[in-house]
C-alpha atoms as a PDB file:
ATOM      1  CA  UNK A   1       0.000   0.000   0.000  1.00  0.00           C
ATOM      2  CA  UNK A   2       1.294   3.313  -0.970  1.00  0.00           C
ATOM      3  CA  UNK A   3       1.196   6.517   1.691  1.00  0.00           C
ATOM      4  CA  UNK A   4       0.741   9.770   0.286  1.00  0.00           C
ATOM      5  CA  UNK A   5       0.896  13.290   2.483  1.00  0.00           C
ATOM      6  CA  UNK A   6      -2.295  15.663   2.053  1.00  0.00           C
ATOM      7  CA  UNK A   7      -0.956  18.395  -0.908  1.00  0.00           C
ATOM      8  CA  UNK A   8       1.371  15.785  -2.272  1.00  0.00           C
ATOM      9  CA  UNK A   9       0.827  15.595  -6.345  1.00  0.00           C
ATOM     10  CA  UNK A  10       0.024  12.149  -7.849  1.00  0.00           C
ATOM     11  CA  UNK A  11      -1.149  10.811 -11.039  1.00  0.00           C
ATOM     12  CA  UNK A  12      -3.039   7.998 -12.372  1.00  0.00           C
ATOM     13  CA  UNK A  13      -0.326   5.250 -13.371  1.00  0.00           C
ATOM     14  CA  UNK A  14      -2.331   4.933 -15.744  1.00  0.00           C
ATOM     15  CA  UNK A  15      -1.917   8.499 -16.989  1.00  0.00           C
ATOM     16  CA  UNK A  16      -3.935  11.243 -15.859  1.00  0.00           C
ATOM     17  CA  UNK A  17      -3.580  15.459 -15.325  1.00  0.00           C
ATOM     18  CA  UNK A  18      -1.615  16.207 -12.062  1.00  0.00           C
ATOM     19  CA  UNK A  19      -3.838  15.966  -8.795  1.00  0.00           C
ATOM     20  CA  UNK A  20      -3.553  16.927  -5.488  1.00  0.00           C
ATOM     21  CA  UNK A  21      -4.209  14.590  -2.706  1.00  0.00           C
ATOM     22  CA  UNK A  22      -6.923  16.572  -0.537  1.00  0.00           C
ATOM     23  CA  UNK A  23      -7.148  13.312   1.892  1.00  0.00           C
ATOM     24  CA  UNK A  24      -7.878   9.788   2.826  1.00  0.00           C
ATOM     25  CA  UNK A  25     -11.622   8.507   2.035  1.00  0.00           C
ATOM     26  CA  UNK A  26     -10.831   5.360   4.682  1.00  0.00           C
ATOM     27  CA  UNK A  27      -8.016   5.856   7.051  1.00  0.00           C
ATOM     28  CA  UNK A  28      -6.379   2.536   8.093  1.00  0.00           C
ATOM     29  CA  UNK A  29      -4.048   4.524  10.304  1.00  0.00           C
ATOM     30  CA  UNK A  30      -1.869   7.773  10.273  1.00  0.00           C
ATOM     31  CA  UNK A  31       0.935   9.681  11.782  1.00  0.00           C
ATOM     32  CA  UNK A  32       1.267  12.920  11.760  1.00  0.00           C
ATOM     33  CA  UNK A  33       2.241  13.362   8.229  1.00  0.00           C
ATOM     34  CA  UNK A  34       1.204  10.731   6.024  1.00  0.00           C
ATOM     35  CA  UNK A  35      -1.984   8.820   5.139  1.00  0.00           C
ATOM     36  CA  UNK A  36      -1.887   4.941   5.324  1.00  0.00           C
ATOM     37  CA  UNK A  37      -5.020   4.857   3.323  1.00  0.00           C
ATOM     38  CA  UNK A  38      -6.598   2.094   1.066  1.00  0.00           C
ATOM     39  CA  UNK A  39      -9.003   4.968  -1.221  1.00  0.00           C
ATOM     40  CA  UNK A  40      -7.356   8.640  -1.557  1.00  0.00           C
ATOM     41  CA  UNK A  41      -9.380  11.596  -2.109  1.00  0.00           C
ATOM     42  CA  UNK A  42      -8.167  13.732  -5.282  1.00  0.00           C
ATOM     43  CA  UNK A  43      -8.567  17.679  -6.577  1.00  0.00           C
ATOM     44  CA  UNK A  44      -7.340  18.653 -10.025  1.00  0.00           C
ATOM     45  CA  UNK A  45      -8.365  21.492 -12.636  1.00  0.00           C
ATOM     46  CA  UNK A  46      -8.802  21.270 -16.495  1.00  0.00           C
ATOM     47  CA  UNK A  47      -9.483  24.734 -18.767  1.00  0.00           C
ATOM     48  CA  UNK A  48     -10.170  26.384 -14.853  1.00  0.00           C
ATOM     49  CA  UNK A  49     -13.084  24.070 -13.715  1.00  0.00           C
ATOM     50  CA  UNK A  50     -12.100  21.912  -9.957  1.00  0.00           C
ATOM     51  CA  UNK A  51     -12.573  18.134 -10.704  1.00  0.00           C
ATOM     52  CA  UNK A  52     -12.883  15.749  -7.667  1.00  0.00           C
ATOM     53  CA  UNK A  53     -12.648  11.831  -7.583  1.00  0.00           C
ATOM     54  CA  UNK A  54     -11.439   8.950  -5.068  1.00  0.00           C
ATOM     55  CA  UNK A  55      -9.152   6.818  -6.311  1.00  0.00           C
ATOM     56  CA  UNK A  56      -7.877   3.397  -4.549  1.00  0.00           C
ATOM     57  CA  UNK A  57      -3.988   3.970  -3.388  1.00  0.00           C
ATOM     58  CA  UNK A  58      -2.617   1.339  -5.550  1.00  0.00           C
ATOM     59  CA  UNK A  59      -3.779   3.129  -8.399  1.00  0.00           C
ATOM     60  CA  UNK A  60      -1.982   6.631  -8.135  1.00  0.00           C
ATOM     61  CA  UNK A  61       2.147   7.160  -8.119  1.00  0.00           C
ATOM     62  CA  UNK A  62       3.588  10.279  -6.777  1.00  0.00           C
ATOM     63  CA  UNK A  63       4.094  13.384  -9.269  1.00  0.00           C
ATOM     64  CA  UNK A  64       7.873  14.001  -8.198  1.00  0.00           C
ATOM     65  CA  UNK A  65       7.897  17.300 -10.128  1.00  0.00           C
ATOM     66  CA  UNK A  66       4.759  18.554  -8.518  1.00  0.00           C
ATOM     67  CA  UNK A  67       4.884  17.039  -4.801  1.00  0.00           C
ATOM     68  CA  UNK A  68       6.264  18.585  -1.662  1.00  0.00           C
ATOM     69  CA  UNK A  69       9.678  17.025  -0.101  1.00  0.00           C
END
């Protein structure tokens, strides 16, 4: 299972625009920082309009250009 941090940017590995994680649908556990989280709740924008959709964890790989360090 992967963890992802709330803000961190993450694409489909399938391919998708750049999203930002906006949080955990069904939290497993947590520390302070990251998410151990089995379905991860995404925000991203095409031509200005906010797009929303929950994605399972498996399916989304960290945006290294994007994401915070």
């Amino acid at each position: 299972m992967r963890n992802f941090r709330i803000g961190d940017t993450v694409r489909l590995v399938s391919g998708s625009p750049a999203m930002t994680v906006n949080g955990p649908l069904h939290r497993l556990g947590h520390d302070r920082a990251t998410l151990h989280c089995r379905k991860v709740d995404c925000v991203w924008f095409v031509d200005g309009a906010m797009h929303t959709g929950t994605f399972d964890a498996d399916a989304l790989t960290i945006d290294e250009k994007g994401s915070k360090k």
